[in-house]
N, C-alpha and C. Protein backbone atom coordinates (compact mmCIF):
# COMPACT_ATOMS: atom_id res chain seq x y z
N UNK A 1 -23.00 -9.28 2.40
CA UNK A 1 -22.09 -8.16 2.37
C UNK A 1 -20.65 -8.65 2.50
N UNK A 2 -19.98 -8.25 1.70
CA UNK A 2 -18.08 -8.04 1.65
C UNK A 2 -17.79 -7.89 2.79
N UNK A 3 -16.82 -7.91 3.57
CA UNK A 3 -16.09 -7.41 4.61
C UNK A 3 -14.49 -7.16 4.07
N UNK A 4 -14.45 -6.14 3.68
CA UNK A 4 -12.70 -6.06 3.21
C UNK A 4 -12.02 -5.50 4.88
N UNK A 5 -10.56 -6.20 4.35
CA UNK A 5 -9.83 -5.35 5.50
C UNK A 5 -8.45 -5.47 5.10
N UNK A 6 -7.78 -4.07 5.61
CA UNK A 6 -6.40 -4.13 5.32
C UNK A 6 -5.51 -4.53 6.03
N UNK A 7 -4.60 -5.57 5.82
CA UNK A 7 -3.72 -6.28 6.53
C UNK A 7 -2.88 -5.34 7.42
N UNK A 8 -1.98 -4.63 8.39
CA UNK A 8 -1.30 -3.69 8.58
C UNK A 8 0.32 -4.21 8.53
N UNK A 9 0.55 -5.46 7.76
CA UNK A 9 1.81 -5.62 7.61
C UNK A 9 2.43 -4.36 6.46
N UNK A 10 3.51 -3.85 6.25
CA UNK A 10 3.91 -3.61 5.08
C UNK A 10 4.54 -4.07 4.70
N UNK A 11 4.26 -4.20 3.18
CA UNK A 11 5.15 -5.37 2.44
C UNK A 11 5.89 -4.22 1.20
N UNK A 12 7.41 -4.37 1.10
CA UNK A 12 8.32 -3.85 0.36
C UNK A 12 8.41 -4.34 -0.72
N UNK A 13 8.44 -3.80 -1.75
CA UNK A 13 8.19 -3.80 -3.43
C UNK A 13 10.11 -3.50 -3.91
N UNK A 14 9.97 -3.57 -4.95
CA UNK A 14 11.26 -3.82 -5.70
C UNK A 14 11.76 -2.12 -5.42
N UNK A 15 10.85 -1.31 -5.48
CA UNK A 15 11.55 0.26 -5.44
C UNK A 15 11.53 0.62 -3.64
N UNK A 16 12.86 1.02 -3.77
CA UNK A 16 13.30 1.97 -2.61
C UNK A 16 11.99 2.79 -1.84
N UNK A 17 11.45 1.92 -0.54
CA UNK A 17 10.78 3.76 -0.13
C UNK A 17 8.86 3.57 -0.73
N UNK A 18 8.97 2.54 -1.36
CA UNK A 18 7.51 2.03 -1.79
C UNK A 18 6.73 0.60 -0.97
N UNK A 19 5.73 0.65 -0.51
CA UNK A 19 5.01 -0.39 0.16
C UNK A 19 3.88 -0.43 -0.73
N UNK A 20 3.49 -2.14 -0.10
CA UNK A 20 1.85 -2.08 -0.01
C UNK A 20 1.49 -3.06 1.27
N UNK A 21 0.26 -2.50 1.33
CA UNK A 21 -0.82 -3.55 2.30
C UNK A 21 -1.65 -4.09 1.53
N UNK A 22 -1.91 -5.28 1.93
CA UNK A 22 -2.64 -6.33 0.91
C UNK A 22 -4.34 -5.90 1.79
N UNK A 23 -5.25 -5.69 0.84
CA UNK A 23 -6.74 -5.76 1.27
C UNK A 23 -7.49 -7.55 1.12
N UNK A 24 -8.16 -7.65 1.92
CA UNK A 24 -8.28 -9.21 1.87
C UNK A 24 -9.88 -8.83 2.14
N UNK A 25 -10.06 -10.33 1.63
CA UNK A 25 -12.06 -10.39 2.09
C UNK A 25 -12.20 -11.28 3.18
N UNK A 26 -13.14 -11.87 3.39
CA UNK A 26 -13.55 -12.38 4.66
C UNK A 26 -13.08 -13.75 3.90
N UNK A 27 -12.70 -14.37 2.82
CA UNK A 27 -12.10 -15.94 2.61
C UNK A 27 -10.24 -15.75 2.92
N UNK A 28 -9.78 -14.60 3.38
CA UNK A 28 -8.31 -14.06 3.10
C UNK A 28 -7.45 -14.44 2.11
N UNK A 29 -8.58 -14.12 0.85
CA UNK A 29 -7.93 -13.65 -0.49
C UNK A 29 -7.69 -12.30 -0.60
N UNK A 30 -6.17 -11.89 -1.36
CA UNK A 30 -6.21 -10.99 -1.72
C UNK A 30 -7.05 -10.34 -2.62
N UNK A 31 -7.76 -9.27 -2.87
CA UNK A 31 -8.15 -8.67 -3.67
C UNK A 31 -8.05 -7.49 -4.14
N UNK A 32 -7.01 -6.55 -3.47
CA UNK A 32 -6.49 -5.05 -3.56
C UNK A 32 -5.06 -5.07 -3.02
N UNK A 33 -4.71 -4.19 -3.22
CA UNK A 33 -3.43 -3.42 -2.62
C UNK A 33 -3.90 -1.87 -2.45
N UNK A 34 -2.95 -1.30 -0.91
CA UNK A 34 -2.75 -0.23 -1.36
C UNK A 34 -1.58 0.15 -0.80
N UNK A 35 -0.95 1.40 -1.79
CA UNK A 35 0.27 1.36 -2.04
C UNK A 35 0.94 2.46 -1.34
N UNK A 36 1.86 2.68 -0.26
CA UNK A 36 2.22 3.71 0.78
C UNK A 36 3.80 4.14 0.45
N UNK A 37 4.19 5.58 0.56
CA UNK A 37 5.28 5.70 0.36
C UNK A 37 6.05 6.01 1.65
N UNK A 38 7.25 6.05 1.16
CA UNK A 38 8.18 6.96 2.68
C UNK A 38 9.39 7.62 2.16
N UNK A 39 9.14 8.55 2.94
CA UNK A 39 10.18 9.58 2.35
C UNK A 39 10.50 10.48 3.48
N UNK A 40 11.76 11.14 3.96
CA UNK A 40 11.71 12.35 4.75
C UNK A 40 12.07 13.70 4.58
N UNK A 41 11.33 14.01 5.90
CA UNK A 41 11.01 15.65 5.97
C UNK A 41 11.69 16.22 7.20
N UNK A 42 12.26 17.37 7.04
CA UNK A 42 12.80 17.53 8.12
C UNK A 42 13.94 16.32 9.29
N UNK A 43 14.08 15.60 8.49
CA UNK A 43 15.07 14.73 9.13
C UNK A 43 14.32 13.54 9.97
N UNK A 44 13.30 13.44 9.25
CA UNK A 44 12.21 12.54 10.04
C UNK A 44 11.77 11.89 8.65
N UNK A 45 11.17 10.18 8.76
CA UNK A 45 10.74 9.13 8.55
C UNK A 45 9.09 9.77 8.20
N UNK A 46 8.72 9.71 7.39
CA UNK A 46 7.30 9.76 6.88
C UNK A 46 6.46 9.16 6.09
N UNK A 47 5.51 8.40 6.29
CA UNK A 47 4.85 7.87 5.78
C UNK A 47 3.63 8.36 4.85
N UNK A 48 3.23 8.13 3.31
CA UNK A 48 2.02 8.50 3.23
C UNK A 48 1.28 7.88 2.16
N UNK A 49 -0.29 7.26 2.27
CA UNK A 49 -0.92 6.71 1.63
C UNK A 49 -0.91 7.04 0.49
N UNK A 50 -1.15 6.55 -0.87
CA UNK A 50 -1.28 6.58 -2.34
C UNK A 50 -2.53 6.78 -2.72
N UNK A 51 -2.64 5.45 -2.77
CA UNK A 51 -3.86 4.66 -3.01
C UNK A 51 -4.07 3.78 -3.22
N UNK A 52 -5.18 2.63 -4.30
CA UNK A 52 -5.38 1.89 -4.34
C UNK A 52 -4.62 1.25 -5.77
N UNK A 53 -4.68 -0.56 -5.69
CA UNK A 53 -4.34 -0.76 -7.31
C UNK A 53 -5.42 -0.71 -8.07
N UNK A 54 -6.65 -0.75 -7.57
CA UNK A 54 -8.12 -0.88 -7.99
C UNK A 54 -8.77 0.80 -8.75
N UNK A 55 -7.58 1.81 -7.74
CA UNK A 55 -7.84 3.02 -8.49
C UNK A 55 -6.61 3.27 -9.64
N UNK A 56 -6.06 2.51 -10.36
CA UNK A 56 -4.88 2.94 -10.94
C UNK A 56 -3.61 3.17 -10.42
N UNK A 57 -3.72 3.00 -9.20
CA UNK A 57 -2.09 3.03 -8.85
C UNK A 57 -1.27 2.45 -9.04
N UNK A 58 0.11 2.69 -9.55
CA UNK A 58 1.18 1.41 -10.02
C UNK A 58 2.30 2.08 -9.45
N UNK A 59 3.17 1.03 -8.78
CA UNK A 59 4.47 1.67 -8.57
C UNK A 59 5.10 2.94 -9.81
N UNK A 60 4.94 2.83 -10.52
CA UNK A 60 5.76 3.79 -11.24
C UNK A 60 5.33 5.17 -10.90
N UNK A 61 3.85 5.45 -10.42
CA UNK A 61 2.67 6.55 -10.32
C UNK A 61 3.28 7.03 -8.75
N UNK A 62 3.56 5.87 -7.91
CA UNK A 62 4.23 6.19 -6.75
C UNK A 62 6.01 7.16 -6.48
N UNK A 63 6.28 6.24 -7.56
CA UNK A 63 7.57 7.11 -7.73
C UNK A 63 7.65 8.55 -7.81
């Protein structure tokens, strides 16, 4: 069995306000991303999951 796990660093991409966390296997190869935005609400910092690159997500889809 796989063991994936998501790193909890976030790592900043070329666009403003876009992340990812790298998914790794039990050799800590990458093998996924997934891709988190931030944006605010009410004058507050918010974070929120996308998805995966494995499901089609691409920065541009994030935008």
């Amino acid at each position: 069995m796989i063991n994936l796990k998501i790193l909890s660093k976030r790592i900043p991409t070329n666009e403003e306000g876009i992340f990812y966390k790298q998914i790794i296997n039990d050799n800590a190869k990458e093998v996924d991303k997934m891709y988190i935005i931030r944006y605010r609400e009410n004058d507050k910092d918010k974070l929120k999951t996308i998805g995966k690159y494995s499901q089609g997500i691409r920065i541009n889809y994030c935008k």
